[in-house]
Protein backbone atom coordinates (compact mmCIF):
# COMPACT_ATOMS: atom_id res chain seq x y z
CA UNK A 1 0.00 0.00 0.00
CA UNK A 2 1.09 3.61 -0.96
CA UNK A 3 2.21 5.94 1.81
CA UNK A 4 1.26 8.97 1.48
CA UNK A 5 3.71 11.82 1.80
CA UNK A 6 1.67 14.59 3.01
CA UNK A 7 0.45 12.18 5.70
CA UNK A 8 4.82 11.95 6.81
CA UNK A 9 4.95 15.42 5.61
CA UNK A 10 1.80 16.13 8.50
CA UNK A 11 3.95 13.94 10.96
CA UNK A 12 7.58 15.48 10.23
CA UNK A 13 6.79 19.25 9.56
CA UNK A 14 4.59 20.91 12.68
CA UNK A 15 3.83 24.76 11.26
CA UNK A 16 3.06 27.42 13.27
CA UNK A 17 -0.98 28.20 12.86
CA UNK A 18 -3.17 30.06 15.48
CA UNK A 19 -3.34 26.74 17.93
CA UNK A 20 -2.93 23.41 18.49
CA UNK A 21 -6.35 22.30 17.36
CA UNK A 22 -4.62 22.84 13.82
CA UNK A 23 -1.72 20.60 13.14
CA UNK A 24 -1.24 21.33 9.41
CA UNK A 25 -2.36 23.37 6.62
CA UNK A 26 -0.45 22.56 3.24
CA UNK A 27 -0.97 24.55 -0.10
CA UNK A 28 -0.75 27.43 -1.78
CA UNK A 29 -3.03 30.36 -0.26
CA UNK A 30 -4.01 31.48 -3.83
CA UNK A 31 -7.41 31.76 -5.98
CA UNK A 32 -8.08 28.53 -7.13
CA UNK A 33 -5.69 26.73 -4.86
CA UNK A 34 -6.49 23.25 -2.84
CA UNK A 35 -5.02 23.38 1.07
CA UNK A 36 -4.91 20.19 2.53
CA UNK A 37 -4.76 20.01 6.34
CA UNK A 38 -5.07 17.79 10.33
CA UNK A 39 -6.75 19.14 13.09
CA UNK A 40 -6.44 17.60 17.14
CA UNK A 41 -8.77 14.91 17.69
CA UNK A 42 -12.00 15.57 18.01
CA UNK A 43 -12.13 19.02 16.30
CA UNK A 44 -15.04 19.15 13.78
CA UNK A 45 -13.86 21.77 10.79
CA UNK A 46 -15.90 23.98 8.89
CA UNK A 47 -15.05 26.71 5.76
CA UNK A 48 -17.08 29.72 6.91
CA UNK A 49 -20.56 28.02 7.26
CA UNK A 50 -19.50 25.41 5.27
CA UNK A 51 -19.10 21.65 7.00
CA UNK A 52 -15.74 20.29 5.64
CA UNK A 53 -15.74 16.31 6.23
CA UNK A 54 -12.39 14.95 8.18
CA UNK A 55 -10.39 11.52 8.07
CA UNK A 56 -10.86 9.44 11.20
CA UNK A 57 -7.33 11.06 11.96
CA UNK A 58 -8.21 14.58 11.24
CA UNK A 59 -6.83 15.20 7.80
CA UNK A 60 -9.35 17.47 5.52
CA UNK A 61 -8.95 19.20 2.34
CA UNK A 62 -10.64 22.66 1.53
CA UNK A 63 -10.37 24.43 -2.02
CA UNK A 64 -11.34 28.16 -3.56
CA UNK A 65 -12.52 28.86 -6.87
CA UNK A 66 -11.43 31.17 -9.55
CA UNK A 67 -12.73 34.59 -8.11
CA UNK A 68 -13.32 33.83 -4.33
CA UNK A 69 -12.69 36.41 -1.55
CA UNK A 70 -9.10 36.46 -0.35
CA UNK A 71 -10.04 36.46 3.03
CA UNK A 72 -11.50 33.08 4.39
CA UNK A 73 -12.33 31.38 7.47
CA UNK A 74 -11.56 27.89 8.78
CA UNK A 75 -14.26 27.36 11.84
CA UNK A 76 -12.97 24.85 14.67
CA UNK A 77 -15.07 23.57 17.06
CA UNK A 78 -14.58 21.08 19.63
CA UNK A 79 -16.99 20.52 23.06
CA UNK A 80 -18.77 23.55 22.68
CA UNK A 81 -15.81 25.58 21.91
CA UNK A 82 -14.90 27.61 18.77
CA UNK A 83 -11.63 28.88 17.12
CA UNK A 84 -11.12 31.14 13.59
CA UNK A 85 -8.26 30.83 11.60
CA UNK A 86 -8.15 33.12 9.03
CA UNK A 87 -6.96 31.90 5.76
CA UNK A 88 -5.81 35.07 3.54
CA UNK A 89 -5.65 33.88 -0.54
CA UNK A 90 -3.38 36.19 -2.82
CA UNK A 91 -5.47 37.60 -6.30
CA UNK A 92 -4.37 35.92 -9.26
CA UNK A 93 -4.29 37.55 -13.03
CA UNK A 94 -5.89 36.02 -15.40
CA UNK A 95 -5.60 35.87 -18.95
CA UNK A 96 -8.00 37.87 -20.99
CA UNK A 97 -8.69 38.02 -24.81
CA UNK A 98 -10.53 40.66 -26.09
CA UNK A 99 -11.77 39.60 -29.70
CA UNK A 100 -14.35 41.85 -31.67
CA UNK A 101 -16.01 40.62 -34.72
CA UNK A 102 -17.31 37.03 -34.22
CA UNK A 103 -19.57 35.85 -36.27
CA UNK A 104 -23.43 36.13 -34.49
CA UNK A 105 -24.00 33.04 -34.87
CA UNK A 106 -20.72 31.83 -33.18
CA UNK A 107 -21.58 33.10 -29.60
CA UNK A 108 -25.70 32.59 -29.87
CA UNK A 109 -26.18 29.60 -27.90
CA UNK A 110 -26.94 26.07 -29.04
CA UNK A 111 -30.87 24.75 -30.19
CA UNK A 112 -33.42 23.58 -27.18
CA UNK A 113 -32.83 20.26 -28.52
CA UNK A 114 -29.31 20.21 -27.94
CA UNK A 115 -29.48 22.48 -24.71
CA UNK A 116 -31.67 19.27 -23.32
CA UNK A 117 -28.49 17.01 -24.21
CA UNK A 118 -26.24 19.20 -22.34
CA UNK A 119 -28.41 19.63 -19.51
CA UNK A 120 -28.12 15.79 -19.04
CA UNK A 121 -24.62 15.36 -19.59
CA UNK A 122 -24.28 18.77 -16.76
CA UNK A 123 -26.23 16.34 -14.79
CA UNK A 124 -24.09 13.28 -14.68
CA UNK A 125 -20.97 15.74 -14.46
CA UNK A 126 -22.21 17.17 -11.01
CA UNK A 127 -23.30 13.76 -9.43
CA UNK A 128 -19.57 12.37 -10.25
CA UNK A 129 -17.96 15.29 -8.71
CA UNK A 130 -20.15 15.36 -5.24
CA UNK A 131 -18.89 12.10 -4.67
CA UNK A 132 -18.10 12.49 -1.11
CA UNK A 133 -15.96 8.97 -0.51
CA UNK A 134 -13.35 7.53 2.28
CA UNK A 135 -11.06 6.97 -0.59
CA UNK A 136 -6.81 8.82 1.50
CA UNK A 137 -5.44 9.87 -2.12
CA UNK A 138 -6.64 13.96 -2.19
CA UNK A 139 -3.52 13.76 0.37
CA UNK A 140 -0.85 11.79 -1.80
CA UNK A 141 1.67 13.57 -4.30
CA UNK A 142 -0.49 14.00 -7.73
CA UNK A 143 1.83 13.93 -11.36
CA UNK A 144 1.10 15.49 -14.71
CA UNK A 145 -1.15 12.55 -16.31
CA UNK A 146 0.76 13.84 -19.26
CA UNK A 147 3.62 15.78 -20.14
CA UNK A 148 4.36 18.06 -23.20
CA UNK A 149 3.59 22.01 -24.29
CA UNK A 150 1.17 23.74 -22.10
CA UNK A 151 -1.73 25.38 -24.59
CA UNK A 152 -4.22 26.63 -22.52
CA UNK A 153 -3.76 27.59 -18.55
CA UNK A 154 -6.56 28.33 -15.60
CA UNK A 155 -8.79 31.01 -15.17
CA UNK A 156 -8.05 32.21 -18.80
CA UNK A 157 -10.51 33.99 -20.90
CA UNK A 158 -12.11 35.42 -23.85
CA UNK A 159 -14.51 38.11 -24.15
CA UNK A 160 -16.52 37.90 -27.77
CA UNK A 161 -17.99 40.79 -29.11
CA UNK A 162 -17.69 42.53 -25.77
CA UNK A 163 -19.68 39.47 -23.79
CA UNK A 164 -17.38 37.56 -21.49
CA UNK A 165 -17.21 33.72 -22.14
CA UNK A 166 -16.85 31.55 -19.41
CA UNK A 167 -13.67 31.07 -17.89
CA UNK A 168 -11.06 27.82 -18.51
CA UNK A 169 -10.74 26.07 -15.94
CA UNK A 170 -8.05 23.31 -16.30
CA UNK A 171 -4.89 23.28 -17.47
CA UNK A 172 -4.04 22.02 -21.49
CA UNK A 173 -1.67 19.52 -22.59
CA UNK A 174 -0.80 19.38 -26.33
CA UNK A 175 0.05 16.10 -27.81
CA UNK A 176 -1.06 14.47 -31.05
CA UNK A 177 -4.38 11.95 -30.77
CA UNK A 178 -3.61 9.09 -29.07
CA UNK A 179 -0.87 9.90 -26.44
CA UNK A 180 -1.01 7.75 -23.02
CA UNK A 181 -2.93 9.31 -20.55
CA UNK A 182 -2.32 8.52 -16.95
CA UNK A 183 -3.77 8.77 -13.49
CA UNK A 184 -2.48 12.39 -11.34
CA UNK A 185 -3.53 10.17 -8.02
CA UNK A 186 -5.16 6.55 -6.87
CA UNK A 187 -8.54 6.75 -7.68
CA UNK A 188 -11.98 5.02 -8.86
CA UNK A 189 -13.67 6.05 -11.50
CA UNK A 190 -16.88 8.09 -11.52
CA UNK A 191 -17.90 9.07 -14.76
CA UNK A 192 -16.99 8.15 -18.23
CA UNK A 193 -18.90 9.87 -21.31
CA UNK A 194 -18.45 8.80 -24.64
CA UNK A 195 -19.51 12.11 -26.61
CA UNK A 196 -20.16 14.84 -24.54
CA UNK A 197 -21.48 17.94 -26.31
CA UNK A 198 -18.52 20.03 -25.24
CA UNK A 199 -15.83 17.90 -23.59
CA UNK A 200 -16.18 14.96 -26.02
CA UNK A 201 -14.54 11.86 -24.53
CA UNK A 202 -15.18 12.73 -20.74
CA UNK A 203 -13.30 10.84 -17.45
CA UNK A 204 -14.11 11.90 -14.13
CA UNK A 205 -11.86 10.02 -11.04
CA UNK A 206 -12.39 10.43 -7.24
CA UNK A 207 -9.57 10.83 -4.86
CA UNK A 208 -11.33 10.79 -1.85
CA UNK A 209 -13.40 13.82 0.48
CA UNK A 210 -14.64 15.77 -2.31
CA UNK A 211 -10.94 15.92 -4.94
CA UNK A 212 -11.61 14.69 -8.19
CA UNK A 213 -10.08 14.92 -11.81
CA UNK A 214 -11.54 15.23 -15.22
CA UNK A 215 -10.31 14.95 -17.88
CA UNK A 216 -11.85 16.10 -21.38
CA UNK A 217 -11.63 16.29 -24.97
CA UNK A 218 -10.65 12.22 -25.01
CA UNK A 219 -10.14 10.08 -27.77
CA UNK A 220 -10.69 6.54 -26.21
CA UNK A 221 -11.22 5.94 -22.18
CA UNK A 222 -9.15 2.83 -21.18
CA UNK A 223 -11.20 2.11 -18.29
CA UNK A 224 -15.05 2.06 -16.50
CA UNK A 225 -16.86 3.60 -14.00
CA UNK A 226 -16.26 1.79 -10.74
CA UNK A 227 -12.94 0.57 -11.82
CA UNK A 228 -9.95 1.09 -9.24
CA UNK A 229 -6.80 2.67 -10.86
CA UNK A 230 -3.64 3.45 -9.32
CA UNK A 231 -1.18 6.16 -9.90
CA UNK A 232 0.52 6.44 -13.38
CA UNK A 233 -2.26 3.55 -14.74
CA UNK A 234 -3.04 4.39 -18.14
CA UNK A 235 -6.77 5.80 -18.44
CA UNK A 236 -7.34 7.46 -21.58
CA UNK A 237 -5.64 8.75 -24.74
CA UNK A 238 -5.31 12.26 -25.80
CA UNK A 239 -8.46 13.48 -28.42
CA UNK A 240 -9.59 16.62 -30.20
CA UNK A 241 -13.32 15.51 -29.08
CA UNK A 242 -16.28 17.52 -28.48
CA UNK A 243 -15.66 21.32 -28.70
CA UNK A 244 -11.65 21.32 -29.13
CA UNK A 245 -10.05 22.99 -32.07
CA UNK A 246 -6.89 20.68 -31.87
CA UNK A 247 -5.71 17.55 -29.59
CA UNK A 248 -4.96 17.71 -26.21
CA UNK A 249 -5.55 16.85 -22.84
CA UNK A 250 -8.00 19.19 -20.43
CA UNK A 251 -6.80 18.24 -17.01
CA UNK A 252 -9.61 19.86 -14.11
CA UNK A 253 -9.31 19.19 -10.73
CA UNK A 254 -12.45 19.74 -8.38
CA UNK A 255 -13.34 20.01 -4.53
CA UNK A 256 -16.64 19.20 -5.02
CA UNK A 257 -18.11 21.85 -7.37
CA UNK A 258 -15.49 23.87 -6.73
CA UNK A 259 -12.93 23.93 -9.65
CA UNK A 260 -9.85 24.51 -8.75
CA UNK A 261 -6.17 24.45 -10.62
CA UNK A 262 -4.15 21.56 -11.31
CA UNK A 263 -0.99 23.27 -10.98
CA UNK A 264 -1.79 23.87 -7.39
CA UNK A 265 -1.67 20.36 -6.46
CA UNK A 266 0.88 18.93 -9.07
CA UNK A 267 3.53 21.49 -9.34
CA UNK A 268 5.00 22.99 -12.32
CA UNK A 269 5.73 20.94 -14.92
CA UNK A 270 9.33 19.52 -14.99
């Protein structure tokens, strides 16, 4: 069985937080960012009003979205008592592209026949990522599922004929149709779409209390929902599918339905 190096990095590294009803808090305090973290025994945790779900041994992880305030709260309780640490996230810059001109018919959005499709395939999407399992790897050391040139980054977006389009929020990998993709973490799959409407070949994989992946835009899914795959298992292949103007991989990471960045987790590429 894996160890788990945050778990030894929990045990090895004490920080020092506003008491000892928090052991750890790991990440980076950004926009978008995932924190992983142990409280005492016995401490309950929430984010704000929030109730964040805790191992048997107190490890928890917590993540912000895109344009969340930069000042959060982590709520401890324990017998009747409360603490607040504050948790202060730094602003990120996003990329913005400003392009006049596009076609009406470009930005108008799709028939009611097709918006019932996606409405569906929304559906599944959500119900994969409030999986809400036991599973320890949101606390292991993710990899790149695939390495190569970066195309496309989070939080990046265009604005179309002055009307903002909504924001990306994974990170793109560009290799040619086909390439190997591989599991970031152990995980079990929760989702697999053949066709979606916009991410074509869709994979969705739990890592335990809320973390999942997805990844989009798939030519072929290697495995099925409810299988158990391990880190660097093969799981897909790389696909221009669905709404993608050229192959790659469209790695998304989630807390629930809170989508968060990859690059957070996994590093920068090497």
């Amino acid at each position: 069985m894996r160890i788990y190096f945050f778990v030894v990095l929990c045990l090895l590294s004490p920080l020092s937080l506003a008491s000892d009803w928090l052991l750890s808090l790991e990440g980076e305090r950004t926009q978008g960012a995932l924190l992983r973290g142990q409280v005492a025994p016995e401490v309950t945790v929430k984010l704000g009003d929030r109730a964040v779900r805790t191992t048997p041994e107190g490890f928890f992880a917590v993540g912000f979205g895109r344009d969340d305030a930069l000042e959060q709260v982590l709520v401890l309780e324990r017998q009747g008592e409360a603490q607040q640490v504050p948790v202060t996230l730094s602003k990120r810059e996003y990329d913005i592209q400003r392009i006049e001109g596009v076609p009406k018919r470009t930005v108008e959005p799709p028939p009611e026949a097709v918006l019932k499709r996606i409405r569906h395939e929304v559906a599944e999407i959500k119900t994969a990522r409030d999986t809400d399992s036991a599973l320890l790897a949101f606390l292991s050391d993710f990899q790149w599922p695939l390495t190569g040139r970066i195309s496309g980054v989070y939080g990046s977006q265009r604005v179309y004929n002055g009307k903002p389009g909504r924001p990306h929020y994974g990170v793109d990998v560009a290799r040619p149709t086909g390439t190997v993709v591989v599991a970031p973490a152990d995980a079990v799959v929760t989702l697999v779409q053949d066709d979606n409407y916009y991410s074509g070949g869709t994979l969705i994989m739990d890592h335990g209390y809320g973390v999942s992946s997805t990844m989009i835009h798939l030519s072929e899914v290697l495995v099925e929902k409810g299988q158990t795959v391990k880190q660097g298992d093969p799981v897909a292949k790389v696909g221009a599918s669905g709404r993608a103007t050229g192959p790659h991989l469209d790695w998304r990471l989630n807390w629930f339905e809170v989508k968060l960045d990859p690059v957070t987790v996994v590093g920068e590429m090497q």
